[in-house]
N, C-alpha and C. Protein backbone atom coordinates (compact mmCIF):
# COMPACT_ATOMS: atom_id res chain seq x y z
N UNK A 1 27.62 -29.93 -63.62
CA UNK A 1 27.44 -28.67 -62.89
C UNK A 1 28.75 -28.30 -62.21
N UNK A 2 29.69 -27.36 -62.42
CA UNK A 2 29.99 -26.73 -61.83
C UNK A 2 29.99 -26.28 -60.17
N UNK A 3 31.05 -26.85 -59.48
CA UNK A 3 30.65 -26.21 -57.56
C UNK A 3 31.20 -25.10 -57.59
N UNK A 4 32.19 -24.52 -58.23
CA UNK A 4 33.40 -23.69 -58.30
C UNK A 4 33.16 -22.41 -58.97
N UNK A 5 31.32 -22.27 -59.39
CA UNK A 5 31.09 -21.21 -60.43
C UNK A 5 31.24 -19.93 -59.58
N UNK A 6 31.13 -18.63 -60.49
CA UNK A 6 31.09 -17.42 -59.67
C UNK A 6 29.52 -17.09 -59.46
N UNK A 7 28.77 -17.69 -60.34
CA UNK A 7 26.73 -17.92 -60.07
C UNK A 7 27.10 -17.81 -58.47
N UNK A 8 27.09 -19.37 -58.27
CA UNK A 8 26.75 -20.02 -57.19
C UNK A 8 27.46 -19.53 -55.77
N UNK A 9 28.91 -18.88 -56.00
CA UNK A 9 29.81 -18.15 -55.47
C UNK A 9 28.98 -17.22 -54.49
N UNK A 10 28.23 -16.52 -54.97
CA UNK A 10 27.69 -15.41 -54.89
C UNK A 10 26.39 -15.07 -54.18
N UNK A 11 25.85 -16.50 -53.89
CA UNK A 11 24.58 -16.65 -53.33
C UNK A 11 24.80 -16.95 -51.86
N UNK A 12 24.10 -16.34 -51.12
CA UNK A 12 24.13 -16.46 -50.03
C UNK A 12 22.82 -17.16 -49.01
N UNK A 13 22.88 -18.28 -48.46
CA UNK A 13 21.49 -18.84 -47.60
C UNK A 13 21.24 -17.98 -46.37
N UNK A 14 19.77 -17.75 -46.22
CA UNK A 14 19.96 -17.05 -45.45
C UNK A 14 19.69 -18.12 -43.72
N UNK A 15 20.24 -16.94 -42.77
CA UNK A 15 20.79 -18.16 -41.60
C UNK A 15 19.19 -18.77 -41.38
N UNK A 16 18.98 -19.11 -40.03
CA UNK A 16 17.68 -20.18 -39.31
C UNK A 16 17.60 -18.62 -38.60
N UNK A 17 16.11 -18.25 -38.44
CA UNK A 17 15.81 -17.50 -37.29
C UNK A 17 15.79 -17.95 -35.93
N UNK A 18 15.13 -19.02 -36.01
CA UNK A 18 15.35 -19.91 -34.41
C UNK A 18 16.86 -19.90 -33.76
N UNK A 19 17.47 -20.58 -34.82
CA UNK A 19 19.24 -20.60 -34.18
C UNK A 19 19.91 -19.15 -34.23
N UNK A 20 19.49 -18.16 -34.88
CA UNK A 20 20.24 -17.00 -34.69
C UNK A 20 19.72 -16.21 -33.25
N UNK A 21 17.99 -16.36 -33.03
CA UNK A 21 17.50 -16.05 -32.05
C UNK A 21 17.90 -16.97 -30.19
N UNK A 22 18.67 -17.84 -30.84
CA UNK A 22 19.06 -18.89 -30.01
C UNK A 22 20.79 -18.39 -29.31
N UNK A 23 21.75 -17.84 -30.68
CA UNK A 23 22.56 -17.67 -30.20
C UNK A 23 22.84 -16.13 -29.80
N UNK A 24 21.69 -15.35 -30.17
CA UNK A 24 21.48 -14.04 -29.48
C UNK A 24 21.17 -13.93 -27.89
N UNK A 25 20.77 -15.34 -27.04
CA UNK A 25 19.70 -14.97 -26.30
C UNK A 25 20.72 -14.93 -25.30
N UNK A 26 20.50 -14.69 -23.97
CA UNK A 26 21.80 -14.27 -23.03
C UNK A 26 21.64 -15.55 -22.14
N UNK A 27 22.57 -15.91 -21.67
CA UNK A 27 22.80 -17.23 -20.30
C UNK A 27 21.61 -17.80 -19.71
N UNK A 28 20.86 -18.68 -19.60
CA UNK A 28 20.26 -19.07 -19.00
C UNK A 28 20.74 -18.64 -16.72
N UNK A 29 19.21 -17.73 -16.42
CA UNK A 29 20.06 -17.19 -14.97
C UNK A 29 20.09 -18.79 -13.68
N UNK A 30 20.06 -19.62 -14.35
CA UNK A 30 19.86 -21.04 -13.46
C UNK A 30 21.14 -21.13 -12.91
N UNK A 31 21.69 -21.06 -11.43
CA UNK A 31 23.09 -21.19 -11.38
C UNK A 31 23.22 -22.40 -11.51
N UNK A 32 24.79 -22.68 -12.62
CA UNK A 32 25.02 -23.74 -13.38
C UNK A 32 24.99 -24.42 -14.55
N UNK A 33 24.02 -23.69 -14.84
CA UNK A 33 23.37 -23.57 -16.58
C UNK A 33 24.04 -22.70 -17.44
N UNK A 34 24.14 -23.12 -18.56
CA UNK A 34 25.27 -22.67 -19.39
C UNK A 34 24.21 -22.18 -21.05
N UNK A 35 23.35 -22.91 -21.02
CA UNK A 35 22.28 -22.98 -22.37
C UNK A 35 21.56 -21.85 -22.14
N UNK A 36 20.74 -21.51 -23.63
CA UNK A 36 20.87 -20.08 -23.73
C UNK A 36 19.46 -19.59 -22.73
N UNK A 37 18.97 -18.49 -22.38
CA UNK A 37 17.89 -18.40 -21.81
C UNK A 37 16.93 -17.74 -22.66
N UNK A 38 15.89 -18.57 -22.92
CA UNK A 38 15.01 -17.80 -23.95
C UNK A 38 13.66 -17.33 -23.26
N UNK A 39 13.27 -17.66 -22.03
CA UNK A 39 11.86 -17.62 -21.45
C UNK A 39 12.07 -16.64 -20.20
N UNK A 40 11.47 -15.62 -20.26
CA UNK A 40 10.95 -14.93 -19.14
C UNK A 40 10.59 -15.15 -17.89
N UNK A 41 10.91 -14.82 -16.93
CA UNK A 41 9.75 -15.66 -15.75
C UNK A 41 9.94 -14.04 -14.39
N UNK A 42 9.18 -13.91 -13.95
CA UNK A 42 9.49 -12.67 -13.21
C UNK A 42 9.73 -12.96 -12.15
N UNK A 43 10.56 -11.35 -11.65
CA UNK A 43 11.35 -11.85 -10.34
C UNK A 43 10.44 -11.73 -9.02
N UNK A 44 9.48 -11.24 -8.94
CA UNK A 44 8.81 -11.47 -7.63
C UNK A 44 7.78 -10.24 -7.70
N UNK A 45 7.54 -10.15 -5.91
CA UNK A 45 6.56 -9.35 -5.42
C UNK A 45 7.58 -7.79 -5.42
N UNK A 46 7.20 -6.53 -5.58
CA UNK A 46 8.18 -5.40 -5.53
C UNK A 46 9.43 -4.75 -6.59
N UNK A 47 8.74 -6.21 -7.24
CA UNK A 47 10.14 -6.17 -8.19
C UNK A 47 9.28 -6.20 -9.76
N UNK A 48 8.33 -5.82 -9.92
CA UNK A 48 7.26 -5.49 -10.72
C UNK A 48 8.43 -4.99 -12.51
N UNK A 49 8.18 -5.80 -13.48
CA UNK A 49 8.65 -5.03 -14.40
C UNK A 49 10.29 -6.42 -14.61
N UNK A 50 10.86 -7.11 -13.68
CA UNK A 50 12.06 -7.22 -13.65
C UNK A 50 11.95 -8.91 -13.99
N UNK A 51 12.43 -9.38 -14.79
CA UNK A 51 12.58 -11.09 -15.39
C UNK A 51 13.94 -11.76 -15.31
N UNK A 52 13.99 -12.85 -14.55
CA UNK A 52 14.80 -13.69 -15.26
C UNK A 52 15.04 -14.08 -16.39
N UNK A 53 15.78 -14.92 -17.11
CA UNK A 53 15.45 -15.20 -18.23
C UNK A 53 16.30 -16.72 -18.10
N UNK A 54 15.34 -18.06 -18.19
CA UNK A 54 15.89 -18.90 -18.10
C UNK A 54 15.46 -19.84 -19.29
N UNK A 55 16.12 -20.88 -19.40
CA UNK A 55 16.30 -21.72 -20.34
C UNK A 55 14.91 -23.02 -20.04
N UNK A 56 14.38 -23.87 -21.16
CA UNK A 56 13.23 -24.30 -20.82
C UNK A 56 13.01 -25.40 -19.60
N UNK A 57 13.90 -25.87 -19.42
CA UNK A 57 13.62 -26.84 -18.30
C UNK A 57 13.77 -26.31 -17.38
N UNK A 58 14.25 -25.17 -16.92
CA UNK A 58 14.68 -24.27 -15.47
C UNK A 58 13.39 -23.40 -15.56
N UNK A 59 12.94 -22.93 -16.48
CA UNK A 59 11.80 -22.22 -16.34
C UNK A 59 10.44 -22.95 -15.98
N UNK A 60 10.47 -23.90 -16.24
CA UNK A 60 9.32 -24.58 -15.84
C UNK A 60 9.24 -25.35 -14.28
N UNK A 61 10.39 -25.28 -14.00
CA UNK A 61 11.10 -25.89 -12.40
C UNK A 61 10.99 -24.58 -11.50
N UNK A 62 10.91 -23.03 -12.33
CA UNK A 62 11.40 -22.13 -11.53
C UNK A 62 9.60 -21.57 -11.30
N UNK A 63 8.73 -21.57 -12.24
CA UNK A 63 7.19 -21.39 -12.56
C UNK A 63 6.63 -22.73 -11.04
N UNK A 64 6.78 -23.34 -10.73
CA UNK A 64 6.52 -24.68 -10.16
C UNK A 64 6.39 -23.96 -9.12
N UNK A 65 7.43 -23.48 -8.74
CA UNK A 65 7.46 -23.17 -7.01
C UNK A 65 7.65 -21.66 -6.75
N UNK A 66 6.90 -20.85 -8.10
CA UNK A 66 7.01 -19.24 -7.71
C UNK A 66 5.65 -19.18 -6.97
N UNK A 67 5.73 -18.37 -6.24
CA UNK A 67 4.77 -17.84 -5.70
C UNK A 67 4.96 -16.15 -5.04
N UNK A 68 3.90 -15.73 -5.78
CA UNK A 68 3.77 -14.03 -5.61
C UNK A 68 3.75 -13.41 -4.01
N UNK A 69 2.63 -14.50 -3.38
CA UNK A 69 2.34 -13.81 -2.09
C UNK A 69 3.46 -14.36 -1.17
N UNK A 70 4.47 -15.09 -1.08
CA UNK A 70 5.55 -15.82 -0.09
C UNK A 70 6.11 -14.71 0.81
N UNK A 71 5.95 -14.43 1.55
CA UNK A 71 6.62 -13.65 2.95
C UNK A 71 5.26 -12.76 3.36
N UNK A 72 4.04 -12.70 2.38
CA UNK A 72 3.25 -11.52 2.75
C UNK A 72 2.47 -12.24 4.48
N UNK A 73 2.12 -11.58 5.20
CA UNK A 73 1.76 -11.76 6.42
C UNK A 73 0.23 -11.83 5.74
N UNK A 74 -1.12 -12.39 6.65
CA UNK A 74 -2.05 -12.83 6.47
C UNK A 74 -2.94 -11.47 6.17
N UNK A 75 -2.60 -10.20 6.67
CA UNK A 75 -3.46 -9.03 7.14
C UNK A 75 -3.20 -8.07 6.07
N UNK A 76 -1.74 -8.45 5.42
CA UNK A 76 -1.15 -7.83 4.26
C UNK A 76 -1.98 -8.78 3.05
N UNK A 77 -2.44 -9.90 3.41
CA UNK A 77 -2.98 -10.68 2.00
C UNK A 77 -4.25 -10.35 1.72
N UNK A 78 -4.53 -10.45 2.83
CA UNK A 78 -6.55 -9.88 2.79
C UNK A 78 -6.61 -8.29 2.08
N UNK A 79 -5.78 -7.34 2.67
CA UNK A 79 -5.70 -6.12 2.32
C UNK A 79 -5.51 -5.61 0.87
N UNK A 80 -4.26 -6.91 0.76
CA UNK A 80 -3.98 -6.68 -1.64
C UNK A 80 -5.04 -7.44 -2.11
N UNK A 81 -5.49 -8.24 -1.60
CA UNK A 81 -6.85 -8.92 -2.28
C UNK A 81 -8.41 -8.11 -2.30
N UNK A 82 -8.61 -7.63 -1.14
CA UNK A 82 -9.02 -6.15 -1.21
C UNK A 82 -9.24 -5.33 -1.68
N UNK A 83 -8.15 -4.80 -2.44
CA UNK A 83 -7.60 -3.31 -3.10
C UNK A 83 -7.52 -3.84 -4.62
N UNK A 84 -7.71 -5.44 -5.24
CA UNK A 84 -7.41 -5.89 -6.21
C UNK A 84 -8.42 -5.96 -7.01
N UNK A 85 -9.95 -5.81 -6.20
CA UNK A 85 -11.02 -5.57 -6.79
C UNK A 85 -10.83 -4.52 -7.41
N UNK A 86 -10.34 -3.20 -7.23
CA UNK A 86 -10.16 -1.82 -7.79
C UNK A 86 -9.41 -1.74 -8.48
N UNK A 87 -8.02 -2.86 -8.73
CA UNK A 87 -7.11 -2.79 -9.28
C UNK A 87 -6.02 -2.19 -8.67
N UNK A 88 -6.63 -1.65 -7.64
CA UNK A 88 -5.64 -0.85 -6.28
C UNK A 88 -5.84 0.84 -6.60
N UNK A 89 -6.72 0.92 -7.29
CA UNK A 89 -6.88 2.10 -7.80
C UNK A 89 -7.81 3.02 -6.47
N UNK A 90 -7.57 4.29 -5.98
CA UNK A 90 -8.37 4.75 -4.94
C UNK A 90 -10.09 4.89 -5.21
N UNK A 91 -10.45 4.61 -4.63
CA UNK A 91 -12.24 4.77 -4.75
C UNK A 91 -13.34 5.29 -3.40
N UNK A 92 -13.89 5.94 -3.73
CA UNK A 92 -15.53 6.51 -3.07
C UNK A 92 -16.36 6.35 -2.88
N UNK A 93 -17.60 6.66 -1.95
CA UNK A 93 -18.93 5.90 -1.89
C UNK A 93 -19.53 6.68 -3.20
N UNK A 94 -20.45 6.27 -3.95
CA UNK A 94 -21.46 6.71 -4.63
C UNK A 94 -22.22 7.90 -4.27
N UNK A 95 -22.78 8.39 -5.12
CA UNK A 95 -24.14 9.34 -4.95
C UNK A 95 -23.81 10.50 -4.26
N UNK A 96 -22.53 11.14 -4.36
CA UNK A 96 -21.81 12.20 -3.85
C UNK A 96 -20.85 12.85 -4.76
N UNK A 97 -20.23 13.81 -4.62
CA UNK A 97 -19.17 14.07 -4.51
C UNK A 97 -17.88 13.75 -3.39
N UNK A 98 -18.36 13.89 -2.47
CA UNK A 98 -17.58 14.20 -1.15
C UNK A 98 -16.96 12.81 -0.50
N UNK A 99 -16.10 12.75 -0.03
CA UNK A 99 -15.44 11.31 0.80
C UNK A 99 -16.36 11.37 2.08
N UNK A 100 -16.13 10.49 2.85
CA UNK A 100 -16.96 10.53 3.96
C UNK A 100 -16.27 11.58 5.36
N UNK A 101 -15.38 11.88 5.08
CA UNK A 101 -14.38 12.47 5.76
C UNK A 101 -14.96 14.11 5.51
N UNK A 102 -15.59 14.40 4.40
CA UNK A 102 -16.18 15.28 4.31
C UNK A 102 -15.48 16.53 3.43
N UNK A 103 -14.32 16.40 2.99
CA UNK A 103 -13.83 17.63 1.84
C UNK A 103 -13.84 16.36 0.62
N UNK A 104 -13.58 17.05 -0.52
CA UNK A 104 -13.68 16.97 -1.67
C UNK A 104 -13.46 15.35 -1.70
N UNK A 105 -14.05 14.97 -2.93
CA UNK A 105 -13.76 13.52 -3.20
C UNK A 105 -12.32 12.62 -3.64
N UNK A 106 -11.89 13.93 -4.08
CA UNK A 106 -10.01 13.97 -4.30
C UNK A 106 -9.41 14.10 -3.78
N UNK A 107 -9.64 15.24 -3.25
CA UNK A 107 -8.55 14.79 -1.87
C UNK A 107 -8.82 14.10 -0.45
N UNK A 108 -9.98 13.59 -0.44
CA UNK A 108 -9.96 12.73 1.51
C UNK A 108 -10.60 11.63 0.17
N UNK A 109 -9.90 11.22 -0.29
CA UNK A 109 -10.99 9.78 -1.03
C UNK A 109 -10.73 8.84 0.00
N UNK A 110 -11.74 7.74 -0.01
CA UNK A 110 -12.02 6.82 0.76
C UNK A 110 -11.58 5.55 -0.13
N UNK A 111 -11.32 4.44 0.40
CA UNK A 111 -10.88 3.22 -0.58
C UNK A 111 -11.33 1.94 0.33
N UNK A 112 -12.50 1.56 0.36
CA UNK A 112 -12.99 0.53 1.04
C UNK A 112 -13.05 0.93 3.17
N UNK A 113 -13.28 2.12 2.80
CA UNK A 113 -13.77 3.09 4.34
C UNK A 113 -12.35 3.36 4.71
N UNK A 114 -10.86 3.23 4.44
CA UNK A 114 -9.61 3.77 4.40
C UNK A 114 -9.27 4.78 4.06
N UNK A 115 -9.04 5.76 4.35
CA UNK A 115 -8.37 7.28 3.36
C UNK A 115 -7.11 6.79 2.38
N UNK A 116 -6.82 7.48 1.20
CA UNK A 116 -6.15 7.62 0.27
C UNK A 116 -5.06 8.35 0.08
N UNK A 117 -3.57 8.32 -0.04
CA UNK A 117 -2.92 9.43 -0.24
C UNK A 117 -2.95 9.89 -1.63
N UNK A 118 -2.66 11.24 -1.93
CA UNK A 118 -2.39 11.52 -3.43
C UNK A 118 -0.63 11.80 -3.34
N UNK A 119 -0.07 10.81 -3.56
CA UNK A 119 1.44 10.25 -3.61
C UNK A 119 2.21 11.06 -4.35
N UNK A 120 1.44 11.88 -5.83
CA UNK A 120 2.08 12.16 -6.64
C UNK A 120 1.56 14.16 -6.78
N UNK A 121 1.12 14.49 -5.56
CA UNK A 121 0.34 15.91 -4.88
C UNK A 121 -0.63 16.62 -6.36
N UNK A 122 -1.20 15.58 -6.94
CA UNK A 122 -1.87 15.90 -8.21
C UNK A 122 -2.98 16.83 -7.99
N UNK A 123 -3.74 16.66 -6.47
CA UNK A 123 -4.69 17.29 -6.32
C UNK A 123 -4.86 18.38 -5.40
N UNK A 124 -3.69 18.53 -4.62
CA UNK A 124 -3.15 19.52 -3.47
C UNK A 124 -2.20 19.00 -2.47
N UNK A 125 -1.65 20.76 -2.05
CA UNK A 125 -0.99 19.94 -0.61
C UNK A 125 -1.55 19.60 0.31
N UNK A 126 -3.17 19.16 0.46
CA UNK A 126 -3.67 19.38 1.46
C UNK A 126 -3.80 17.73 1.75
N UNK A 127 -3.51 17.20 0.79
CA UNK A 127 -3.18 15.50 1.17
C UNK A 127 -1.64 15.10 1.79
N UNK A 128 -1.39 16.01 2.21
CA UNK A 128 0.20 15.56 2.30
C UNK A 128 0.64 14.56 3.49
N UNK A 129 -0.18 14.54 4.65
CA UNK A 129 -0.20 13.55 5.48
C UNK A 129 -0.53 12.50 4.93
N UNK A 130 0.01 11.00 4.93
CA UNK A 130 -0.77 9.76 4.83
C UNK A 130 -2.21 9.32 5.40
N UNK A 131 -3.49 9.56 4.75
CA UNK A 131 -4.30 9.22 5.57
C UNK A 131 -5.18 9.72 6.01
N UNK A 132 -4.58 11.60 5.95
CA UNK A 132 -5.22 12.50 7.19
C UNK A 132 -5.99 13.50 6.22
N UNK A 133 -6.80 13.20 6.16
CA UNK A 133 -7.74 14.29 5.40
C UNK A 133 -7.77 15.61 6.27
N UNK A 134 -7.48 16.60 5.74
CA UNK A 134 -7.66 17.54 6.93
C UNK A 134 -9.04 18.05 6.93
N UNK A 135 -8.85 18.97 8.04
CA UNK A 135 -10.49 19.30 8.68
C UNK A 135 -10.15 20.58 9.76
N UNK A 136 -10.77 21.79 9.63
CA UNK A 136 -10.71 23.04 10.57
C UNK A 136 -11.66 22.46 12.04
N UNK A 137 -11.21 22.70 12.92
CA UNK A 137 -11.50 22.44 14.18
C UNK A 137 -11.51 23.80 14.91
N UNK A 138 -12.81 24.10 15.82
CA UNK A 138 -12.31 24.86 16.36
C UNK A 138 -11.38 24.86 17.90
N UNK A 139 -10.83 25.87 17.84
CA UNK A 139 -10.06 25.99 19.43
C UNK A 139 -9.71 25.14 20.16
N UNK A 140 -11.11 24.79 20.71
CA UNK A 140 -11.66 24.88 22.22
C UNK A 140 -11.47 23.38 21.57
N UNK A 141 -11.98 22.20 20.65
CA UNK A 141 -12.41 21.04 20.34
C UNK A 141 -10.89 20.97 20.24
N UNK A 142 -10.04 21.34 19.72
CA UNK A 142 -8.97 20.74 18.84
C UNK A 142 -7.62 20.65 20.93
N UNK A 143 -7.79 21.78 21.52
CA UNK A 143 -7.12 21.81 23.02
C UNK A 143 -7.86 20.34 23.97
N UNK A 144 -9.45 20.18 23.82
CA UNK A 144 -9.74 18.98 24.14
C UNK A 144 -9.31 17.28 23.76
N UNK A 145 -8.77 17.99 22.45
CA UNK A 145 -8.40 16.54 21.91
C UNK A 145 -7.21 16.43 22.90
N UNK A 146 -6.13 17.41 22.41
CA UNK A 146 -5.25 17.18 23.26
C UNK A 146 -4.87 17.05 24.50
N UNK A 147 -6.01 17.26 25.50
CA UNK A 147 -6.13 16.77 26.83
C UNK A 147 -6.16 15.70 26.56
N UNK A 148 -6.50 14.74 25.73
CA UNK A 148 -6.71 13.19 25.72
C UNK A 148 -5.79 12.67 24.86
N UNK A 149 -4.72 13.40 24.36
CA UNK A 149 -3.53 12.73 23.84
C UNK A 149 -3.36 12.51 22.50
N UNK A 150 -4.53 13.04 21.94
CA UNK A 150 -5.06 13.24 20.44
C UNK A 150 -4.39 14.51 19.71
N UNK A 151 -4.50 14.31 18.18
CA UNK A 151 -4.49 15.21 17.27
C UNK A 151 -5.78 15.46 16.43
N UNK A 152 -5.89 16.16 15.50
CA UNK A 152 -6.98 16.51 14.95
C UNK A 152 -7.72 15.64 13.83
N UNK A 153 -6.94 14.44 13.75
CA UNK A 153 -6.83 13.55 12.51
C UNK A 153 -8.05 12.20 13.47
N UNK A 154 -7.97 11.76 14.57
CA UNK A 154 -8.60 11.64 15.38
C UNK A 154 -9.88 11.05 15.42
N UNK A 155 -10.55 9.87 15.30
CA UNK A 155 -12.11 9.86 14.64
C UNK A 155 -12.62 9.05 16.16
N UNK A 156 -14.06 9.16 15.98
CA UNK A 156 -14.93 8.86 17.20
C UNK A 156 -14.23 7.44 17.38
N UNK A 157 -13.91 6.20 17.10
CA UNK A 157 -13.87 5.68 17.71
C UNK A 157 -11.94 5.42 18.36
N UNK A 158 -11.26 6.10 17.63
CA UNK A 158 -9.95 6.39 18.59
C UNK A 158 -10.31 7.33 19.78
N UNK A 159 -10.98 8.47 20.18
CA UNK A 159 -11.71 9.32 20.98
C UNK A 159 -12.11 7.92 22.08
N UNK A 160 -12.78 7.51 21.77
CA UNK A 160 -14.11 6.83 23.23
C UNK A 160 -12.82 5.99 23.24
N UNK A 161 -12.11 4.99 22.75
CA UNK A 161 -10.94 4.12 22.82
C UNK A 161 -10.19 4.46 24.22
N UNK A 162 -9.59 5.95 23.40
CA UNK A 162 -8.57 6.69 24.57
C UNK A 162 -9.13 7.15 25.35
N UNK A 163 -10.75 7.86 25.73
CA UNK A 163 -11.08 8.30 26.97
C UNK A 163 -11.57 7.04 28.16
N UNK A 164 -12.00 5.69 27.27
CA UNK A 164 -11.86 4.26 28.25
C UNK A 164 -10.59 4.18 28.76
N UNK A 165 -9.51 4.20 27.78
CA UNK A 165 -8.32 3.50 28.70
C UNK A 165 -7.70 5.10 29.91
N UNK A 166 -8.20 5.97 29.47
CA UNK A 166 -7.77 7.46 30.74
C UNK A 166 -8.58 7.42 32.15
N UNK A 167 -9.94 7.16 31.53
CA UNK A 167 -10.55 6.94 33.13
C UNK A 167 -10.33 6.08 33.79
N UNK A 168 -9.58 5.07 33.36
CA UNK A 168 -9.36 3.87 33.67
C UNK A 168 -8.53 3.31 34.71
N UNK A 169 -7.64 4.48 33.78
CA UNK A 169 -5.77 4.39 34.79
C UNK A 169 -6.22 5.63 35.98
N UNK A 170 -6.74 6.85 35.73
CA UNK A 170 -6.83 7.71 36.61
C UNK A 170 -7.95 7.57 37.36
N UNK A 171 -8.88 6.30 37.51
CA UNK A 171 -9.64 6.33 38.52
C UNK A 171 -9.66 6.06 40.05
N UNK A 172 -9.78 6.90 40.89
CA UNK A 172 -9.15 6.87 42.35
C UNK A 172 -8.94 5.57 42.52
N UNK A 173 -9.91 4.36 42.34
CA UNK A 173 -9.41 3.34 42.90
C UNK A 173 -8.51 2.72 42.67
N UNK A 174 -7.56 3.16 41.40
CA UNK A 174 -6.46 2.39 41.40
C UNK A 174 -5.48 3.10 41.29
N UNK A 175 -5.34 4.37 42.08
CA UNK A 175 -3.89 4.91 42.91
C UNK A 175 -4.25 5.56 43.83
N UNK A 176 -5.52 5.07 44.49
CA UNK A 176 -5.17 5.31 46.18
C UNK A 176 -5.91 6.90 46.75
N UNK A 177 -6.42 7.70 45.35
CA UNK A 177 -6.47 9.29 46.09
C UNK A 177 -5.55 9.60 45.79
N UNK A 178 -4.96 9.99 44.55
CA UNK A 178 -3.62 10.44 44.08
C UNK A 178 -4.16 11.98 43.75
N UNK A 179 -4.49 13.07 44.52
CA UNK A 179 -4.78 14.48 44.32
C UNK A 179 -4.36 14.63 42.64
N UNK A 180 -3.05 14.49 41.82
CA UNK A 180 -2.74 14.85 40.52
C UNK A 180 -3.78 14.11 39.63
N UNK A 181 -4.03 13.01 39.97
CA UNK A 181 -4.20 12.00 39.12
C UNK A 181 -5.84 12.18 38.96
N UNK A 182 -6.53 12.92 40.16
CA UNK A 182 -8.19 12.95 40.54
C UNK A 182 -8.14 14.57 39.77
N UNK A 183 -6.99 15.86 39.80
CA UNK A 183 -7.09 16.57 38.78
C UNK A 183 -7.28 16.77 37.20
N UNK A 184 -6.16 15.35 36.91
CA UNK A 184 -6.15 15.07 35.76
C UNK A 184 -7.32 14.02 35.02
N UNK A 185 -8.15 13.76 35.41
CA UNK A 185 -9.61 12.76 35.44
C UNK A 185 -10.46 13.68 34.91
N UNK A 186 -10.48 14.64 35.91
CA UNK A 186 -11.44 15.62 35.83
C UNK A 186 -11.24 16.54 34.34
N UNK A 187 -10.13 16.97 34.07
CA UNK A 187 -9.78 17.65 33.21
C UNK A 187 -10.15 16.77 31.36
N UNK A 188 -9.79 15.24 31.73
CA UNK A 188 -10.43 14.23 30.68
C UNK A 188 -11.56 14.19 30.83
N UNK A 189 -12.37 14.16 31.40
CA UNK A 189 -13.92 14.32 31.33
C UNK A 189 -14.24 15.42 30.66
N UNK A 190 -14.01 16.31 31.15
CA UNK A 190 -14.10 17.55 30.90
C UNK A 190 -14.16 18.01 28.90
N UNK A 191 -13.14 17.36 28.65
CA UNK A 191 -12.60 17.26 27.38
C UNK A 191 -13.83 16.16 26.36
N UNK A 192 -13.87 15.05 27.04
CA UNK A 192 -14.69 14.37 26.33
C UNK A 192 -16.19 14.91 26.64
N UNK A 193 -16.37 15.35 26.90
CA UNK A 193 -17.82 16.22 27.12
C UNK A 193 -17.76 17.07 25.97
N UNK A 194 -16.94 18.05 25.85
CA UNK A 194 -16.71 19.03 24.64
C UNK A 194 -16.61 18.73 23.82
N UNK A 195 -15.96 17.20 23.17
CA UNK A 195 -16.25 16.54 22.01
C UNK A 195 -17.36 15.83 21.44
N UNK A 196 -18.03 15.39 22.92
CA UNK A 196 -19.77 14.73 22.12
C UNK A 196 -20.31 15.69 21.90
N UNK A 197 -20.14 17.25 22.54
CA UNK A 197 -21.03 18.44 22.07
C UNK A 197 -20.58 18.78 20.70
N UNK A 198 -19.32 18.51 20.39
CA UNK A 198 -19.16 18.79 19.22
C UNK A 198 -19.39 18.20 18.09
N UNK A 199 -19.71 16.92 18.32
CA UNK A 199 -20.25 15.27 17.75
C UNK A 199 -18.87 15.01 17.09
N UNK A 200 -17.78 14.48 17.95
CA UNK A 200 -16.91 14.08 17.16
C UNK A 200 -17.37 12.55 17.52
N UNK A 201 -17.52 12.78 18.34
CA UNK A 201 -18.11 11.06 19.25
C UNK A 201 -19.28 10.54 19.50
């Protein structure tokens, strides 16, 4: 046989997929590591979408001690665990249309008794506050809030909250008969009266 033929000349093997996929793959990100990185591993919480790419013994060292929730505070963990039943997706009570907030189910949606923003104004501007479903008030209710330091966003139990801690500070006995302070009492009463008539409270 012939080594030297122009046959044999002419034939070409084709390479290893493994080793070509091997010397395609980019640096292992292990500082210090030089071998190629073939395995994925993601970079964290926020960083959704974004991978390392390390080589097999660093990836399995780096999998060991990842952890998703690391810096989240306890109130932040309960809350994504929470919202994870839904998928984090916004949700409503049943057997309605309406949020409990009382306009449309799209725009004041509720998500485990929380309001919802629409982030991306799909359903109006009328979500544009975080949170604040709006609501027409009249006059007289909406000037009472603000005797008590309120806005219109405001629900019964921030109301009784802030009219406990007002009578509290402005009650004669603890400044003496302060004439401003026995005006300004009166004027909070006054206010929270107009709001249980109005049943905000």
């Amino acid at each position: 046989m012939k080594l030297h033929s122009k046959y044999l000349d002419g034939l070409r093997i084709k390479p290893d997929a493994e080793e070509t996929a091997r010397r395609r793959a980019p640096a292992c990100d292990w500082p210090g590591c030089g071998r190629p990185g073939e395995h994925p591993a993601p970079k964290g919480r926020d960083r959704e979408g974004e991978y390392f790419v390390f080589c097999l013994e660093h990836v399995r060292r780096y999998n060991k001690s990842y952890n998703y929730f690391s810096g989240m505070a306890a109130e932040e963990l309960r809350d994504w665990l929470e919202r994870n039943v839904t998928g984090h997706r916004p949700t409503w009570r049943m057997g309605g249309r309406t949020a409990p907030g009382g306009a449309g189910g799209f725009r004041a949606g509720f998500r485990h008794g929380r309001p919802w923003h629409d982030i991306h104004g799909l359903f109006g501007a009328d979500t544009a506050a975080y949170g604040r479903p709006q609501r027409k008030l009249p006059t007289a209710v909406v000037e009472a809030l603000q005797a008590l330091g309120l806005d219109e966003t405001a629900d019964a139990t921030a109301i009784k909250a802030r009219y406990k801690k007002l009578v509290k500070e402005l009650h004669p006995d603890m400044h003496g008969g302060d004439k401003v302070k026995e005006a300004r009492l009166r004027v909070v009463i006054e206010a929270y009266h107009k709001l249980r008539k109005a049943k905000l409270c």
